[in-house]
Every structure is written in C-alpha cells, then in structure tokens.
PDB file of N, CA and C in Angstrom:
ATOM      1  N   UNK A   1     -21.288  -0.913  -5.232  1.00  0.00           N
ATOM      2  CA  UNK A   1     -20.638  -2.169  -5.566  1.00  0.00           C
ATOM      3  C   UNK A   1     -19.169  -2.177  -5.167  1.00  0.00           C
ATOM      4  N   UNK A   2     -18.565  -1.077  -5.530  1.00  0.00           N
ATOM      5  CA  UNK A   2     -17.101  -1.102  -5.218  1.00  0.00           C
ATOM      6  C   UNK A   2     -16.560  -1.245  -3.242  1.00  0.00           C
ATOM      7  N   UNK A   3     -17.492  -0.809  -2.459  1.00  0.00           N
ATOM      8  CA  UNK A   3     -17.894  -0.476  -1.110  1.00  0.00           C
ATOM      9  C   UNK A   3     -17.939  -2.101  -0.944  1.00  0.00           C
ATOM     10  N   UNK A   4     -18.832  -2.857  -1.542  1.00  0.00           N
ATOM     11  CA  UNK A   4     -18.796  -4.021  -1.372  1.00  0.00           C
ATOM     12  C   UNK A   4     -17.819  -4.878  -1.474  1.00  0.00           C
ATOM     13  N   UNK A   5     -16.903  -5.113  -2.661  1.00  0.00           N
ATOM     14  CA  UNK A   5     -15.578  -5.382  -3.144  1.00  0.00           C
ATOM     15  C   UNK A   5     -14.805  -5.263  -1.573  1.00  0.00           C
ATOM     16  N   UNK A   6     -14.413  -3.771  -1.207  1.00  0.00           N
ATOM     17  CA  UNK A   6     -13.583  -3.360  -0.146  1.00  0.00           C
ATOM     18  C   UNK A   6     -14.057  -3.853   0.792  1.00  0.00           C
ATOM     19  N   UNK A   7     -15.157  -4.141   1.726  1.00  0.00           N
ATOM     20  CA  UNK A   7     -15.681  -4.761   2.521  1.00  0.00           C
ATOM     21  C   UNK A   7     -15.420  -6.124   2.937  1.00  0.00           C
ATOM     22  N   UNK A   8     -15.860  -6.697   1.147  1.00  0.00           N
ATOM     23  CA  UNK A   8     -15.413  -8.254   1.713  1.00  0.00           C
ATOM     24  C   UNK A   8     -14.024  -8.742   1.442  1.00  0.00           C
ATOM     25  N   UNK A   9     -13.135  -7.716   0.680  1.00  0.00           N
ATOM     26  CA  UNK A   9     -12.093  -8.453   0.929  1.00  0.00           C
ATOM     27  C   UNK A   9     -11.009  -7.550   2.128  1.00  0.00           C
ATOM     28  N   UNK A  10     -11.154  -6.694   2.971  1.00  0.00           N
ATOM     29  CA  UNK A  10     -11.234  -5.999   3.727  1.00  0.00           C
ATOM     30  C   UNK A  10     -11.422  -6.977   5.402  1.00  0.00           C
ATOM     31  N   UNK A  11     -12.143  -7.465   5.302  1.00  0.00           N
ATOM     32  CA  UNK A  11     -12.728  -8.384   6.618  1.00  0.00           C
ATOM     33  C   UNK A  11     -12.420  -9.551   6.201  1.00  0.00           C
ATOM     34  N   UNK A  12     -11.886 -10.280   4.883  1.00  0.00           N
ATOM     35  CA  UNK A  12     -11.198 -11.544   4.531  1.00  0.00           C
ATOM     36  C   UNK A  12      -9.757 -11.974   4.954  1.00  0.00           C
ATOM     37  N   UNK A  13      -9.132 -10.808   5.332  1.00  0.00           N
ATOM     38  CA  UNK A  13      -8.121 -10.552   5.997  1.00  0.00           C
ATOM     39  C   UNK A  13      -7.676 -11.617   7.570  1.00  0.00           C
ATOM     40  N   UNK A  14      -8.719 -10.547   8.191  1.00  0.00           N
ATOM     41  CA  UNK A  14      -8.425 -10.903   9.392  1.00  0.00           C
ATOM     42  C   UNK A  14      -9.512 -11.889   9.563  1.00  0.00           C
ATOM     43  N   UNK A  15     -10.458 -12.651   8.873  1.00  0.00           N
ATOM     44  CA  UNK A  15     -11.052 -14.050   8.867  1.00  0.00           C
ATOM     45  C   UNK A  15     -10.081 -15.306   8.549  1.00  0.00           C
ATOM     46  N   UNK A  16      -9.004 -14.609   7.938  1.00  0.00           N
ATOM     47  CA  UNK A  16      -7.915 -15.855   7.474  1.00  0.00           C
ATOM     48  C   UNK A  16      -7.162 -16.331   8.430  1.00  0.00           C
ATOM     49  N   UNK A  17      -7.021 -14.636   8.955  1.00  0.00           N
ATOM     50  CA  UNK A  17      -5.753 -15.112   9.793  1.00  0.00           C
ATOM     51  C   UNK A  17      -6.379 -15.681  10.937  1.00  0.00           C
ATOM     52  N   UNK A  18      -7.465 -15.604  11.617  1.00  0.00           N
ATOM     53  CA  UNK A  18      -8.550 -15.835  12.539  1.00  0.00           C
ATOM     54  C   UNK A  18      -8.649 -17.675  12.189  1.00  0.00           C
ATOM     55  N   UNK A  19      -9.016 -18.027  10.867  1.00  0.00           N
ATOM     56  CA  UNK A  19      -9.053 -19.536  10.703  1.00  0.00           C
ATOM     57  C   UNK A  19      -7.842 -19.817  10.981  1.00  0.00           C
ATOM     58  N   UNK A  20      -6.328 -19.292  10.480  1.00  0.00           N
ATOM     59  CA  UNK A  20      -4.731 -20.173  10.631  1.00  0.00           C
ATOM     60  C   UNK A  20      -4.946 -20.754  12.102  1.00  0.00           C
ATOM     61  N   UNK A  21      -5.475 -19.865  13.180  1.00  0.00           N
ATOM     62  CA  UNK A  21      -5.302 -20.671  14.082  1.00  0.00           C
ATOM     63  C   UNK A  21      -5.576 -22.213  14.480  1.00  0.00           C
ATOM     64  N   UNK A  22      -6.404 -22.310  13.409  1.00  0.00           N
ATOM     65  CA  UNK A  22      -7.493 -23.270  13.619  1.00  0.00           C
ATOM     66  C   UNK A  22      -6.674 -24.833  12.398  1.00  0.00           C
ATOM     67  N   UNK A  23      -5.779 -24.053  11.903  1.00  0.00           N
ATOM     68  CA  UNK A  23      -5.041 -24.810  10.491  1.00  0.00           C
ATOM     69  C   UNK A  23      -4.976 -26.310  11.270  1.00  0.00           C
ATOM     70  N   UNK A  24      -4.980 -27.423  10.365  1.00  0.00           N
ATOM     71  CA  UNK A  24      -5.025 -28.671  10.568  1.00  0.00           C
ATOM     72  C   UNK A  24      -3.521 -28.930  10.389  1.00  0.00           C
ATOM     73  N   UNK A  25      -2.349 -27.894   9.691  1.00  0.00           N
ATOM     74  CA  UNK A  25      -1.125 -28.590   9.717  1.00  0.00           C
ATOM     75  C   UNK A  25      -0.315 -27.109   9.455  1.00  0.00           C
ATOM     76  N   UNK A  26       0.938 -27.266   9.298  1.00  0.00           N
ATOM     77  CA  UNK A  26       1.491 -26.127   8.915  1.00  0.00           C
ATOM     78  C   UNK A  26       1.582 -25.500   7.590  1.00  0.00           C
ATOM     79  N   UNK A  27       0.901 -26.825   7.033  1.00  0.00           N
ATOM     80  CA  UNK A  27       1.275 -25.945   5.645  1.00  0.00           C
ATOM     81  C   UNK A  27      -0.735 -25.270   5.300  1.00  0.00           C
ATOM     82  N   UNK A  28      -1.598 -25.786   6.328  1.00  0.00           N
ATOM     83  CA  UNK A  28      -2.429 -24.828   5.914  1.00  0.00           C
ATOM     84  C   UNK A  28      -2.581 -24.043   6.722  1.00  0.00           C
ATOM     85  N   UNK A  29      -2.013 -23.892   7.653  1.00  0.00           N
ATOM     86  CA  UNK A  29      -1.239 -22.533   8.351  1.00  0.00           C
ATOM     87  C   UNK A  29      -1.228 -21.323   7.230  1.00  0.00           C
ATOM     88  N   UNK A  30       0.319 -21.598   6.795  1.00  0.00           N
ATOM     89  CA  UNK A  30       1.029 -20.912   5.714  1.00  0.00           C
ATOM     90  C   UNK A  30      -0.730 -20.311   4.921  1.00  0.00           C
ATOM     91  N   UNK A  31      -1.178 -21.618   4.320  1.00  0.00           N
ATOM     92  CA  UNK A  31      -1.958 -20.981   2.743  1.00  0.00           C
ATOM     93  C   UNK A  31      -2.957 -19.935   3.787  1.00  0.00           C
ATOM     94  N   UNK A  32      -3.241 -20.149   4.993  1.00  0.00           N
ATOM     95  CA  UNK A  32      -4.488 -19.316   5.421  1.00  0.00           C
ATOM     96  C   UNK A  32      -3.981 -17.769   4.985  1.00  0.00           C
ATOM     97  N   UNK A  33      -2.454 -17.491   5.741  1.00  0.00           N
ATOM     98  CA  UNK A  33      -1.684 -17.007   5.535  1.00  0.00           C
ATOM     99  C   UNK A  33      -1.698 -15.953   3.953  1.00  0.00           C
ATOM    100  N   UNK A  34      -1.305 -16.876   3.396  1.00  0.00           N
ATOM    101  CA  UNK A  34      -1.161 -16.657   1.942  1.00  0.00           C
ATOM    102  C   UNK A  34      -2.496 -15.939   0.892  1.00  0.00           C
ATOM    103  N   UNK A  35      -3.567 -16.608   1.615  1.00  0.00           N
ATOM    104  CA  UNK A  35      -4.711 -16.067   1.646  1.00  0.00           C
ATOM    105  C   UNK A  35      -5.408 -14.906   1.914  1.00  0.00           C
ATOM    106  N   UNK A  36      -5.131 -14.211   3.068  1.00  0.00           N
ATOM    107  CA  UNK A  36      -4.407 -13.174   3.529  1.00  0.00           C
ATOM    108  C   UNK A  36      -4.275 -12.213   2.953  1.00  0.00           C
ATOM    109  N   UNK A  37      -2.572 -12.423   2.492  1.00  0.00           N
ATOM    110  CA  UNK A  37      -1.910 -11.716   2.181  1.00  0.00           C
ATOM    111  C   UNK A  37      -2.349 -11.520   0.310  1.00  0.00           C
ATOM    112  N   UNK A  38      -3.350 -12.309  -0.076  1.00  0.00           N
ATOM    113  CA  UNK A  38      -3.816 -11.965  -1.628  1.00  0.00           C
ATOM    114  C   UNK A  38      -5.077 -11.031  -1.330  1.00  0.00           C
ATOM    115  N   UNK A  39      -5.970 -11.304  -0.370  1.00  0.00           N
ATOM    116  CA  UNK A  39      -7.238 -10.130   0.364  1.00  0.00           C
ATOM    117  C   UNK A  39      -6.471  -8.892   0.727  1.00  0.00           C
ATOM    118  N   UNK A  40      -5.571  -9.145   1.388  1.00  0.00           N
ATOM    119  CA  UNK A  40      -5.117  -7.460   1.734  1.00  0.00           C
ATOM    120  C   UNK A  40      -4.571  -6.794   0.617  1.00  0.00           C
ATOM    121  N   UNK A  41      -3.454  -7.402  -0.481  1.00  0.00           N
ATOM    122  CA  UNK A  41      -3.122  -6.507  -1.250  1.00  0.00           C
ATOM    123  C   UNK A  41      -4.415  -6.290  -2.421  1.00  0.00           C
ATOM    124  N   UNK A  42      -5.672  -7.209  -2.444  1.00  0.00           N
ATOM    125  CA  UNK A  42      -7.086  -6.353  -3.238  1.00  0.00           C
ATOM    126  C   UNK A  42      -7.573  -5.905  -2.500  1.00  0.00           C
ATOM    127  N   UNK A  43      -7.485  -6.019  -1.358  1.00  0.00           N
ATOM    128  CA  UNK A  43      -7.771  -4.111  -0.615  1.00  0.00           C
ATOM    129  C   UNK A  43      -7.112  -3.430  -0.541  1.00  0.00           C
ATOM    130  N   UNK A  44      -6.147  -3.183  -1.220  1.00  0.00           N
ATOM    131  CA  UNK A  44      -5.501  -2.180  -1.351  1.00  0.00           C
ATOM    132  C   UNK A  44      -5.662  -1.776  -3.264  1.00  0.00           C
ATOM    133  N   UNK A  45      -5.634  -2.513  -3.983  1.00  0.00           N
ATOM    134  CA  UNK A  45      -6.269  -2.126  -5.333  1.00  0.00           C
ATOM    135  C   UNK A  45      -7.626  -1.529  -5.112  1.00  0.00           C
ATOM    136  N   UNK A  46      -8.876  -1.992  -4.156  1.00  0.00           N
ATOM    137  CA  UNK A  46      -9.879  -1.468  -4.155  1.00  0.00           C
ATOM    138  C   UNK A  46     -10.007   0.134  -3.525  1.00  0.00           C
ATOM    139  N   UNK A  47      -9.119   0.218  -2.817  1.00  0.00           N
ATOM    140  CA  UNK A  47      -8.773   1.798  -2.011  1.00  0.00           C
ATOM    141  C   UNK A  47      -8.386   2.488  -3.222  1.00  0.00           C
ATOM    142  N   UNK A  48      -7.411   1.886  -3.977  1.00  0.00           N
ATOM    143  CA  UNK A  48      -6.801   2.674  -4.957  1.00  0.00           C
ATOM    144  C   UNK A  48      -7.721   2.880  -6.353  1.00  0.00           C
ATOM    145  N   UNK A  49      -8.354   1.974  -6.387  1.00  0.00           N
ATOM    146  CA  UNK A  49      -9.849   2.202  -7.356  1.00  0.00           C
ATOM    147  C   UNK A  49     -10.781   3.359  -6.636  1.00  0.00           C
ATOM    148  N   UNK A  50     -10.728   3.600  -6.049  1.00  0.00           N
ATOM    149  CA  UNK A  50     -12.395   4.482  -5.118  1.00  0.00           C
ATOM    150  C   UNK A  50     -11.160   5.285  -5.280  1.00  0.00           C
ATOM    151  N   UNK A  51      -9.805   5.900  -4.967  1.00  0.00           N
ATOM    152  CA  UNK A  51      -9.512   7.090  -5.303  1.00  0.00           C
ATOM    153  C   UNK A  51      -9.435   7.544  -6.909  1.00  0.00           C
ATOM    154  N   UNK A  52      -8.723   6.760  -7.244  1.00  0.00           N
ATOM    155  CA  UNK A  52      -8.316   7.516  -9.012  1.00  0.00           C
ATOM    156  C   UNK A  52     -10.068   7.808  -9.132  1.00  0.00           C
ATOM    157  N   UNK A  53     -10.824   7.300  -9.036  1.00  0.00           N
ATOM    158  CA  UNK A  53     -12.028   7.146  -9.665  1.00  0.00           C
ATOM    159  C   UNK A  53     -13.144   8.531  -8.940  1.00  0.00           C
ATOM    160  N   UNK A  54     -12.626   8.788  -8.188  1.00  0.00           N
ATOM    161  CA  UNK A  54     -12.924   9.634  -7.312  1.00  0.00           C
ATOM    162  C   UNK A  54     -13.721   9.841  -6.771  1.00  0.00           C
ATOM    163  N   UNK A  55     -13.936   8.605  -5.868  1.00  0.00           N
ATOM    164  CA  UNK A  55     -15.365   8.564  -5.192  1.00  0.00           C
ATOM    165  C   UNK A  55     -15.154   9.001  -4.024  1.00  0.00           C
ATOM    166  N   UNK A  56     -14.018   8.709  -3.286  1.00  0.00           N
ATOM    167  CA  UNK A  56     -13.418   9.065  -1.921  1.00  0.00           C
ATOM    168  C   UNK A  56     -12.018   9.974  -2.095  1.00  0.00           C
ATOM    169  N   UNK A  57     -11.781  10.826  -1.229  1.00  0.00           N
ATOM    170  CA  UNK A  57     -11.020  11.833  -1.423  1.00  0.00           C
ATOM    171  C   UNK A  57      -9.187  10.918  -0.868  1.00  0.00           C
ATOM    172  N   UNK A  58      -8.695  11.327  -1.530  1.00  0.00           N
ATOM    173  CA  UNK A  58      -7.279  10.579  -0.564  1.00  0.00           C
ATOM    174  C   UNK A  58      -6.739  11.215   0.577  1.00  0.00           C
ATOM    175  N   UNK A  59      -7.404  12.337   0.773  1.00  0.00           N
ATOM    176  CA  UNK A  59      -6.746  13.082   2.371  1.00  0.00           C
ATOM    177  C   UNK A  59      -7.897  11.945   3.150  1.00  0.00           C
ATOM    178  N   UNK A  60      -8.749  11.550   2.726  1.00  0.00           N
ATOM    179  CA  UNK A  60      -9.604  10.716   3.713  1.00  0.00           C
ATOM    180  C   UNK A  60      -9.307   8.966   3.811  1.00  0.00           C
ATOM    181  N   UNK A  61      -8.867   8.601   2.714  1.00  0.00           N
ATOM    182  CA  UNK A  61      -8.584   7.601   2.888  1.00  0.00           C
ATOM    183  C   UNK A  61      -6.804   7.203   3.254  1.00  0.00           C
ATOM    184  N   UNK A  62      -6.206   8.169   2.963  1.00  0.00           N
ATOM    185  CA  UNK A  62      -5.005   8.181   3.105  1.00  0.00           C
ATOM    186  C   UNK A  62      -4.489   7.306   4.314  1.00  0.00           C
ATOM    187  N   UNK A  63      -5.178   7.543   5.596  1.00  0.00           N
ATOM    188  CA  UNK A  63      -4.992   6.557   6.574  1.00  0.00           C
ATOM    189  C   UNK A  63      -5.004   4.827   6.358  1.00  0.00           C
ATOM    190  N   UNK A  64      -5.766   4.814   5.936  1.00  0.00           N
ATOM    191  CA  UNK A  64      -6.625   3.493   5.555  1.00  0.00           C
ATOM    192  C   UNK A  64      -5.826   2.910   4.710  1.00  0.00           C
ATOM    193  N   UNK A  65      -4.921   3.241   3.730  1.00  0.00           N
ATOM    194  CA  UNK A  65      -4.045   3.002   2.676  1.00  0.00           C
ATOM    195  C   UNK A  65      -3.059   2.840   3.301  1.00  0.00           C
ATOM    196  N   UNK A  66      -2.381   3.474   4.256  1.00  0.00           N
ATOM    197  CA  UNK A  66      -0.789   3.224   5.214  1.00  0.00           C
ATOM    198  C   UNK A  66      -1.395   1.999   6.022  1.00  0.00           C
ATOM    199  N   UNK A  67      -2.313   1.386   6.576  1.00  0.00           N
ATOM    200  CA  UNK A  67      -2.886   1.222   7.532  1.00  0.00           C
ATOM    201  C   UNK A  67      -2.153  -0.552   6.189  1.00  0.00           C
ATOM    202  N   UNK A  68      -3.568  -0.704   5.476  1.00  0.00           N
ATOM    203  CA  UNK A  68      -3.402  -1.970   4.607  1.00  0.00           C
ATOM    204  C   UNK A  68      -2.138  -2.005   4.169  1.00  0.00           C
ATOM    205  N   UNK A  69      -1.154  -0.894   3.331  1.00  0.00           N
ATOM    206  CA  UNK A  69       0.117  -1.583   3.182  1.00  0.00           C
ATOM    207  C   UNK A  69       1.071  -2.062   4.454  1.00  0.00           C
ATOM    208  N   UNK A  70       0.757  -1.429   5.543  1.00  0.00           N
ATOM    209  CA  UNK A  70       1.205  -1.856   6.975  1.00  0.00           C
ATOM    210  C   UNK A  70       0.885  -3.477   7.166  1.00  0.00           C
ATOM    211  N   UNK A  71      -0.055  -3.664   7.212  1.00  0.00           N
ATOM    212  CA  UNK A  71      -0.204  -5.129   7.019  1.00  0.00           C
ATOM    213  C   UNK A  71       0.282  -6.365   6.056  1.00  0.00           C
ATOM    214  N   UNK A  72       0.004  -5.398   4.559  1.00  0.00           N
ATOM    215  CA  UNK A  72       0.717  -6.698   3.301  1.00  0.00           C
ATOM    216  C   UNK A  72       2.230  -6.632   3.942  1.00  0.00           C
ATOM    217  N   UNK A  73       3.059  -5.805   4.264  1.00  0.00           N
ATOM    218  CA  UNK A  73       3.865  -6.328   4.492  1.00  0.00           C
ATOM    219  C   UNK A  73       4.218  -6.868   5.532  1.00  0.00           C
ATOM    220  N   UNK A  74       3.567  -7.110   7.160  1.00  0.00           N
ATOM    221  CA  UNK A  74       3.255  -7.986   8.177  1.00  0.00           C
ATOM    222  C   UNK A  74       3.268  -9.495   7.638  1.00  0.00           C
ATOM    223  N   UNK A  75       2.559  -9.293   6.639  1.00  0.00           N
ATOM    224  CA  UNK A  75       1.640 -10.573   5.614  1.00  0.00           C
ATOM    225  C   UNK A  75       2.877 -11.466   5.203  1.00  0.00           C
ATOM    226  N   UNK A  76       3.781 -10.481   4.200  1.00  0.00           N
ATOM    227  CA  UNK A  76       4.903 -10.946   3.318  1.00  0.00           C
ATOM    228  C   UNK A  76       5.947 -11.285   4.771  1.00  0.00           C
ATOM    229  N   UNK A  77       6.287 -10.476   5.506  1.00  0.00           N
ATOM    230  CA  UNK A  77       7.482 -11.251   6.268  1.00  0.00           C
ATOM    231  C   UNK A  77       7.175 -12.315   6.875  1.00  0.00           C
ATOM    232  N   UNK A  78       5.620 -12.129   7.395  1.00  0.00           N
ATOM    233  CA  UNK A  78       5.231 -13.683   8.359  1.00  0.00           C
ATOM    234  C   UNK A  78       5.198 -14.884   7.247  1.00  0.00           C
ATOM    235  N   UNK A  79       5.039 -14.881   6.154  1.00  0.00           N
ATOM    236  CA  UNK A  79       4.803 -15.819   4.878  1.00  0.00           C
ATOM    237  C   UNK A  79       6.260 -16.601   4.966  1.00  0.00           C
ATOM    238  N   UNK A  80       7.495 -15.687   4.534  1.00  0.00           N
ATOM    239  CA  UNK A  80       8.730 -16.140   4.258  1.00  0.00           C
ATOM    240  C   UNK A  80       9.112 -16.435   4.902  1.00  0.00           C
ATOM    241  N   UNK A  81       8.880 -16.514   6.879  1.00  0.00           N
ATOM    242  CA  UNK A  81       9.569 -16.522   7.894  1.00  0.00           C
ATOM    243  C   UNK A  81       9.046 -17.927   7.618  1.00  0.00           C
ATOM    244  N   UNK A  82       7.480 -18.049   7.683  1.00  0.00           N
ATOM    245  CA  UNK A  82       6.823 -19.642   7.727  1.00  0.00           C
ATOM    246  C   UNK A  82       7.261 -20.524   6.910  1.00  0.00           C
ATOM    247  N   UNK A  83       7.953 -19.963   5.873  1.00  0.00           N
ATOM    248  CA  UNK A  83       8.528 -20.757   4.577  1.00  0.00           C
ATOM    249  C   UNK A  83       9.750 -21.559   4.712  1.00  0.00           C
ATOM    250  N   UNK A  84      10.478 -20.646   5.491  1.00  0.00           N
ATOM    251  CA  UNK A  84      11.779 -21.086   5.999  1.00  0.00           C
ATOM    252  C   UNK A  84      11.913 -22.308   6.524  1.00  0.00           C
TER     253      UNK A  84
END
C-alpha cells in the first residue's frame, strides 16, 4: 500500500507539470504548478515513511530523497517567480 501512495503521487508530479503546458490561462498554469509542488513534497513524506518504518534501507533510497527535494525546490522557485 505504501509503494502505492509513492507511486501515485511520485508520477503526479511530472503529470502536472506535463498538463501546465496545456493550462487554459496563467493562473492555471501556476495551480498545475502548485499541484506539483503539494505531490512532490508527499513524496517525499512517503520516502520518509518507508524509511523510519523500515521497509527500505536509506543507503538505498538516499538517492531518491536528494533527487525529490531537488525538485520541491525547482517547484517553490518556479511558483514565486510565476507569482511575481
């Protein structure tokens, strides 16, 4: 179940940002955006659930964890830049 969780909000990510292109205006640009950036940081709670919990080791996921906070914050500067 938790595999599932990470999965779909994992690939919700880059489905958002995949629809912004498609946004009917700028401001649903932004929310695709915004959208985003609320999927990536619960994939990053869900990484951090499967470790404390210890289903997956953190020398293994450790990548995967730099990888998603690499992005929320891609997420957060492209958000505020669009805000401007």
């Amino acid at each position: 179940m938790l595999g599932n969780q990470l999965l779909r909000s994992g690939t919700s990510i880059g489905a958002n940002c995949s629809e912004a292109q498609s946004a009917q205006s700028r401001r649903d640009f932004i929310s695709k955006y915004e959208i985003a950036l609320k999927e990536a940081r619960e994939t990053k709670y869900w990484l951090d659930v499967l470790i404390e919990a210890e289903l997956v080791s953190l020398e293994k996921f450790k990548g995967l964890i730099q990888e998603t906070e690499e992005i929320i914050k891609i997420l957060v500067t492209t958000v505020k830049k669009l805000k401007e």
